[in-house]
Protein backbone atom coordinates (compact mmCIF):
# COMPACT_ATOMS: atom_id res chain seq x y z
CA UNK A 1 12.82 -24.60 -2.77
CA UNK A 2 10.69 -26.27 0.00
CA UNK A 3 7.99 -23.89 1.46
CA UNK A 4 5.10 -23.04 4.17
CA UNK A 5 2.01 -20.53 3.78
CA UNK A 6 0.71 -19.78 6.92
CA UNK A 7 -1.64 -17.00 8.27
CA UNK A 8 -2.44 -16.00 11.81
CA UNK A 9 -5.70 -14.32 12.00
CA UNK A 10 -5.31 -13.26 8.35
CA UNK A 11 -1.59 -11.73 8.22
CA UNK A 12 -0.35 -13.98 5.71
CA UNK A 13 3.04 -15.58 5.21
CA UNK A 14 5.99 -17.66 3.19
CA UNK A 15 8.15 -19.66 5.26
CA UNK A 16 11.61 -21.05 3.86
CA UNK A 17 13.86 -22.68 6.04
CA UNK A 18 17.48 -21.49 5.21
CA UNK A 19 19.08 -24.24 7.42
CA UNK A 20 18.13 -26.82 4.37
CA UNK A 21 17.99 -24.32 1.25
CA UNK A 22 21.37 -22.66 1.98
CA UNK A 23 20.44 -19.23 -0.01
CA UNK A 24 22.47 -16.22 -0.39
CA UNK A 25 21.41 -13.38 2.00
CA UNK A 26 21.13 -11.12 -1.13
CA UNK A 27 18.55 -13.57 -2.50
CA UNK A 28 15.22 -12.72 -0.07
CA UNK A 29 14.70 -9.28 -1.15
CA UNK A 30 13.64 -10.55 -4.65
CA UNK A 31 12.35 -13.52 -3.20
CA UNK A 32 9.62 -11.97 -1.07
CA UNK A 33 9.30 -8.91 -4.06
CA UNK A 34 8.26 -12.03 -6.23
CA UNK A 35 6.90 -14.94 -4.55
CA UNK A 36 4.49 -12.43 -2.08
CA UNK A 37 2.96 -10.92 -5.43
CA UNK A 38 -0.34 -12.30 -5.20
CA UNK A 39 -1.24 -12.24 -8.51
CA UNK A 40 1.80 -13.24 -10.49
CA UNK A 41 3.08 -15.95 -7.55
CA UNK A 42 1.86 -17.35 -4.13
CA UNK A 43 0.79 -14.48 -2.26
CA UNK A 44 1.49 -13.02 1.09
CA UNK A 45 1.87 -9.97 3.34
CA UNK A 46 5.81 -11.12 4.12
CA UNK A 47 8.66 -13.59 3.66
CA UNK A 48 9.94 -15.29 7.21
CA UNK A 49 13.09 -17.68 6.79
CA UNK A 50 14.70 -19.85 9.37
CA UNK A 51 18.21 -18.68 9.68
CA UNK A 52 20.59 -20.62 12.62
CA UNK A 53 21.02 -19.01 16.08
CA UNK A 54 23.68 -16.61 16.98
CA UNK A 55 22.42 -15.18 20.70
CA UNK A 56 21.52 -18.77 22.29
CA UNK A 57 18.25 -18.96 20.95
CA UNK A 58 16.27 -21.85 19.10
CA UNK A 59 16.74 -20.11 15.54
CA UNK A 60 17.03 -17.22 14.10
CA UNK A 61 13.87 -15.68 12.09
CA UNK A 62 14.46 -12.78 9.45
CA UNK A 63 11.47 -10.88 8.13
CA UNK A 64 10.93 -9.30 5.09
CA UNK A 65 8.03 -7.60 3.88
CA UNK A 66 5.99 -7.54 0.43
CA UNK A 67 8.11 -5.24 -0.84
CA UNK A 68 11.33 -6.56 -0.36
CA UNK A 69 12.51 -4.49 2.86
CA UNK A 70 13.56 -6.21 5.65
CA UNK A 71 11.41 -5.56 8.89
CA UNK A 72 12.36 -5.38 12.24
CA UNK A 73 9.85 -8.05 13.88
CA UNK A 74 6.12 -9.46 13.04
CA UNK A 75 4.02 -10.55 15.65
CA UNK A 76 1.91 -12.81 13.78
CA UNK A 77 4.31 -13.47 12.20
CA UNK A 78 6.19 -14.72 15.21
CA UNK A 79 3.20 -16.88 16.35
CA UNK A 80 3.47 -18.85 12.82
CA UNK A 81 6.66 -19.54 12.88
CA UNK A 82 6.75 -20.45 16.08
CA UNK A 83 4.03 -23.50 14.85
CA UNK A 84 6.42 -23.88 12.06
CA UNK A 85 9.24 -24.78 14.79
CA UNK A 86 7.88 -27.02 17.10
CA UNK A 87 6.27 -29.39 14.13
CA UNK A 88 9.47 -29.17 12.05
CA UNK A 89 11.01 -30.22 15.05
CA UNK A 90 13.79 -27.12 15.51
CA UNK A 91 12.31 -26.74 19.25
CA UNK A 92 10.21 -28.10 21.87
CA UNK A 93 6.25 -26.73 22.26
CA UNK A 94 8.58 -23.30 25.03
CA UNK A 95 11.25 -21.68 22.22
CA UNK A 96 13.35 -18.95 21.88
CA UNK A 97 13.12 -17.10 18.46
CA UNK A 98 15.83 -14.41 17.32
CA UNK A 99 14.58 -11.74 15.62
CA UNK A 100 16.04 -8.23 14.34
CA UNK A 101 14.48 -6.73 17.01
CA UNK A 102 15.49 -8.40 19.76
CA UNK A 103 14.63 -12.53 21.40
CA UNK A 104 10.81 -13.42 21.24
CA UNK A 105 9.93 -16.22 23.21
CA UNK A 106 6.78 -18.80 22.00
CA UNK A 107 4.35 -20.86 23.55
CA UNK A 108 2.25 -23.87 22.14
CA UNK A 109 -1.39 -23.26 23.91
CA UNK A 110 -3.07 -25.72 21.42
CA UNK A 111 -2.15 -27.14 17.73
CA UNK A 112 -3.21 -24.29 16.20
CA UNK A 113 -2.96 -21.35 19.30
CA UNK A 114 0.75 -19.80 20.01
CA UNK A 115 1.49 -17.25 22.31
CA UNK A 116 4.29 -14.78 21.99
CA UNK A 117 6.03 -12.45 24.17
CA UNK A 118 6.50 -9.75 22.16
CA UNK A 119 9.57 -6.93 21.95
CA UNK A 120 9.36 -5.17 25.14
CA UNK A 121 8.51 -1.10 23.74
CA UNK A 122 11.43 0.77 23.72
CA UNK A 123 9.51 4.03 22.92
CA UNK A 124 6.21 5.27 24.41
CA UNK A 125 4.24 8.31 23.45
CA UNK A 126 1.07 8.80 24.81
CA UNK A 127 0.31 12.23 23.53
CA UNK A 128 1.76 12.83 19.86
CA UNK A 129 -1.08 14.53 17.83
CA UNK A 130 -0.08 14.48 13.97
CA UNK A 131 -1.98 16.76 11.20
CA UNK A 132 -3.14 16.38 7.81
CA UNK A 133 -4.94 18.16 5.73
CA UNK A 134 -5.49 20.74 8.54
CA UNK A 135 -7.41 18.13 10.73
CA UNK A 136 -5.40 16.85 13.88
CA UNK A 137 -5.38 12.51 14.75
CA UNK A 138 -5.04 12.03 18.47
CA UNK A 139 -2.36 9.72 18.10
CA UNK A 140 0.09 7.81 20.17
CA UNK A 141 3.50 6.52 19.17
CA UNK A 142 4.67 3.27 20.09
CA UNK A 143 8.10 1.56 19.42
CA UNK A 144 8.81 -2.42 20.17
CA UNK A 145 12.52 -3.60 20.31
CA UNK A 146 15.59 -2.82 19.86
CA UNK A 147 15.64 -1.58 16.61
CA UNK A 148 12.36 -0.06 17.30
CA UNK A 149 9.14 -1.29 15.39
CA UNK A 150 7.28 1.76 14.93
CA UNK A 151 3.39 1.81 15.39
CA UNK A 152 0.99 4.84 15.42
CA UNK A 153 -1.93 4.43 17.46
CA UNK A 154 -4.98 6.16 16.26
CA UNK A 155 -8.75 6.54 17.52
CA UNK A 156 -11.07 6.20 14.50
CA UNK A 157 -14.78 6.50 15.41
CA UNK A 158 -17.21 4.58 13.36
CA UNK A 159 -14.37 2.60 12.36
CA UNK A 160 -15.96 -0.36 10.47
CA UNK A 161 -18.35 1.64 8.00
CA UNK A 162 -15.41 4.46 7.04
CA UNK A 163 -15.32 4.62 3.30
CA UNK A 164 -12.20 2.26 2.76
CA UNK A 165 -10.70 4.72 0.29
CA UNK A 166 -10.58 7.14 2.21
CA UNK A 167 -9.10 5.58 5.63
CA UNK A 168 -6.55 3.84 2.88
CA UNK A 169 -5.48 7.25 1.68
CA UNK A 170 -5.31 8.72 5.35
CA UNK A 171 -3.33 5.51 6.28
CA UNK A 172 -1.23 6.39 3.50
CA UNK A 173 -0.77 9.91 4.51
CA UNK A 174 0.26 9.10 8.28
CA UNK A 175 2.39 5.88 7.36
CA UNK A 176 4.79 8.72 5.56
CA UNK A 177 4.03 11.55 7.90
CA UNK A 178 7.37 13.71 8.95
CA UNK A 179 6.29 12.73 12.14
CA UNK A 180 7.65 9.62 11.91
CA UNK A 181 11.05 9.89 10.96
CA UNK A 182 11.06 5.72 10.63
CA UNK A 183 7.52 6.03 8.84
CA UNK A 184 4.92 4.38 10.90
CA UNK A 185 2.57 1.04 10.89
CA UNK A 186 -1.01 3.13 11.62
CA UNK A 187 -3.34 1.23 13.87
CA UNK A 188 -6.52 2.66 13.71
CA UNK A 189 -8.58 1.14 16.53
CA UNK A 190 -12.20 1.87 18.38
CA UNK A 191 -13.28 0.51 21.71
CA UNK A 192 -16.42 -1.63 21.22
CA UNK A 193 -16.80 -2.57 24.79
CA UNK A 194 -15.22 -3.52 27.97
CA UNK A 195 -11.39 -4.62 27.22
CA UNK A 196 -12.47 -5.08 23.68
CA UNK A 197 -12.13 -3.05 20.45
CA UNK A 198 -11.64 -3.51 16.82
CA UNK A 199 -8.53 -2.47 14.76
CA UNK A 200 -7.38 -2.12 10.96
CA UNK A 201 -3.70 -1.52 10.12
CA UNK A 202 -2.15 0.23 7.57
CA UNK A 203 1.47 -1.52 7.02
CA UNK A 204 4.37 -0.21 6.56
CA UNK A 205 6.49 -2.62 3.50
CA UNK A 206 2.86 -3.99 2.45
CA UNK A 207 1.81 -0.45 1.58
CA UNK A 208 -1.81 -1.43 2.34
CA UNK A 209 -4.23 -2.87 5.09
CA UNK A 210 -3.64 -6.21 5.90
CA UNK A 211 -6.23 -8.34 7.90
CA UNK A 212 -4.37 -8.37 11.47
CA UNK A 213 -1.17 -7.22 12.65
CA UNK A 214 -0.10 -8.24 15.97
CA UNK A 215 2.51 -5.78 17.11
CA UNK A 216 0.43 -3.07 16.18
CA UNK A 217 -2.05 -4.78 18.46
CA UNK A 218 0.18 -5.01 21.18
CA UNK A 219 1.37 -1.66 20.52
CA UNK A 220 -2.56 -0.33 20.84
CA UNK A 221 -3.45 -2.51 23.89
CA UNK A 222 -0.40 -1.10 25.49
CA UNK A 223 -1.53 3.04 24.96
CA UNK A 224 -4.92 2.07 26.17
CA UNK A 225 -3.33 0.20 28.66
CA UNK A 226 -1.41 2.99 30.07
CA UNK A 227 -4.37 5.34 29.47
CA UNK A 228 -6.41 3.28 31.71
CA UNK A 229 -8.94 3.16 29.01
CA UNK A 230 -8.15 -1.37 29.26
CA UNK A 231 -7.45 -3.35 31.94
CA UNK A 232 -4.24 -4.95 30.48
CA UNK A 233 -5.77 -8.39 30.80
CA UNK A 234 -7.44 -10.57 28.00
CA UNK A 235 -7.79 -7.42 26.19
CA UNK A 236 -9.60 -9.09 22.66
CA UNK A 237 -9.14 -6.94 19.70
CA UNK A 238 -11.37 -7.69 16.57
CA UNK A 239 -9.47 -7.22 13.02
CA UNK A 240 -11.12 -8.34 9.56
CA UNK A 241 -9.32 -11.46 9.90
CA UNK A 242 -10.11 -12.77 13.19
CA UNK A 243 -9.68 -11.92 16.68
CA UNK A 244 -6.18 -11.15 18.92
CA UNK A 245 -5.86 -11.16 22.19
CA UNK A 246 -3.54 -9.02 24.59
CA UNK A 247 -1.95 -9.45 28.07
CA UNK A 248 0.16 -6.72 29.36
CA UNK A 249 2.13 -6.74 32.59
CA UNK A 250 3.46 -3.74 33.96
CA UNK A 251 4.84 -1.66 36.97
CA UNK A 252 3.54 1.88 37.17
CA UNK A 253 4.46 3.54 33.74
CA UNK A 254 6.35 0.85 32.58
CA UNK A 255 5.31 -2.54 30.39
CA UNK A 256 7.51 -5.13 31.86
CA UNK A 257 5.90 -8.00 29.69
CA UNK A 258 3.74 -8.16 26.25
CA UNK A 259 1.78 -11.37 25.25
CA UNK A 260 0.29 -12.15 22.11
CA UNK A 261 -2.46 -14.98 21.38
CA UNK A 262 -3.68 -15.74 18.53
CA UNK A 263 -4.54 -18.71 15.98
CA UNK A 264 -2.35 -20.02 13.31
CA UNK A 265 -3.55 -21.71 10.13
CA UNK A 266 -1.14 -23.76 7.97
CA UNK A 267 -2.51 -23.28 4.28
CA UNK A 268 -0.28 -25.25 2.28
CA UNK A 269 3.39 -26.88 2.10
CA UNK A 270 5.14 -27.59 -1.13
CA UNK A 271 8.19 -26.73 -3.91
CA UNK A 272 8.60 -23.20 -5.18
CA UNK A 273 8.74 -23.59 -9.05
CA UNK A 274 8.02 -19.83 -9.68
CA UNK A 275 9.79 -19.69 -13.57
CA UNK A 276 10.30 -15.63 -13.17
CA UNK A 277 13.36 -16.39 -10.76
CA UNK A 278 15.03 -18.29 -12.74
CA UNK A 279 15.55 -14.81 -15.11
């Protein structure tokens, strides 16, 4: 099997193209179990593959996370594959990308900068305070698409020098909450200055932090958004692997549009010749 690893700001990724290797639908579960292991195979927060069109658009993208469960939409992960598209030559530099969740549409800024338009959110809530441990998080709840992608949004101050373990365990502890019926992505996030903040996410299917996510971005930039705590525009949100940046569009309550710009790196192409599959 021919492959891509790509990262955007850090969120890492496999990319197979399905159109060429002609796999079983039953086969990417164990596929992105084994090949996203980072120790035992390649490495990588998910598995994307390039699946053909059914709703008009340029392809078809399924997502499935570390662990082998299928999620609804990535955001970075969108922005990659978008790169992947227009140099493999499956659409032009403007492309329409099918996802679980709904159609994402992708723009070439530069070589290496894509912009998305991300799921429009389905479900906002502003105000959904969650407990643990007897201590109460001012979250928000976000879902983008149709299935939802669900996102948490939670303040965190001092954000950056928080004892890792224990924002992992709370990250833990919310990502299951029976708050979320759908479990949760949690985006903790603190505002560091004028449309600008920085943000570490907890992922739902990589059972960890990851360096970026970009929906949970979006889903952040839109509660502060709506809270009138951003302006909406060229909102830049710092992550440990580089920086995002958010456009939102609305009309009074409600997001009309959702942009997502980032960078893309493309770490290495080759052949998959990973022996444990073969068991």
């Amino acid at each position: 099997m021919k492959f891509w690893k790509m990262n955007g700001a850090g969120n890492d990724f496999l990319i197979l193209n399905n159109l060429e290797e002609r796999l079983p639908a039953e086969a990417f579960p164990r596929l992105a179990r084994t090949l996203c292991e980072r120790h035992l195979s390649i490495g990588a927060d998910g598995l994307m593959v390039v699946e053909a069109p059914v709703q008009g658009g340029d392809y078809k993208m399924l997502f499935f996370n570390s662990d082998g469960t299928m999620g609804e939409m990535c955001g970075n992960g969108a922005r990659c594959i978008c790169r992947y598209g227009c140099e493999a030559g499956l659409a032009g530099e403007t492309q329409r990308v099918e996802t679980t969740a709904g159609m994402v549409t992708g723009q070439r800024i530069d070589r290496r900068r894509y912009r998305v338009r991300l799921n429009d959110p389905t479900a906002i809530r502003l105000d959904y305070p969650v407990e643990v441990d007897g201590v109460t998080y001012p979250c928000a709840y976000v879902e983008l698409g149709n299935p939802g992608l669900p996102h948490a949004a939670v303040p965190f101050q001092g954000l950056r020098d928080t004892d890792a373990d224990m924002l992992r365990e709370l990250g833990r502890r919310l990502r299951w909450h029976p708050a979320f019926p759908k479990g949760a992505n949690v985006n903790f996030y603190e505002l560091t200055g004028q449309d600008q903040l920085y943000e570490h996410t907890f992922e739902r299917g990589v059972e960890d932090f990851t360096y970026a996510c970009g929906t949970g971005t979006g889903s952040v930039v839109t509660v502060l958004t709506l809270q009138g705590l951003v302006s909406g525009r060229n909102v830049r949100a710092q992550m440990p692997g580089g920086e995002l940046v958010i456009d939102v569009e609305r009309e009074g309550d409600r997001v009309t549009d959702l942009y997502l710009t980032g960078p893309t790196n493309i770490v290495c192409k080759g052949e998959i010749t990973d022996e444990e599959l073969s068991l």
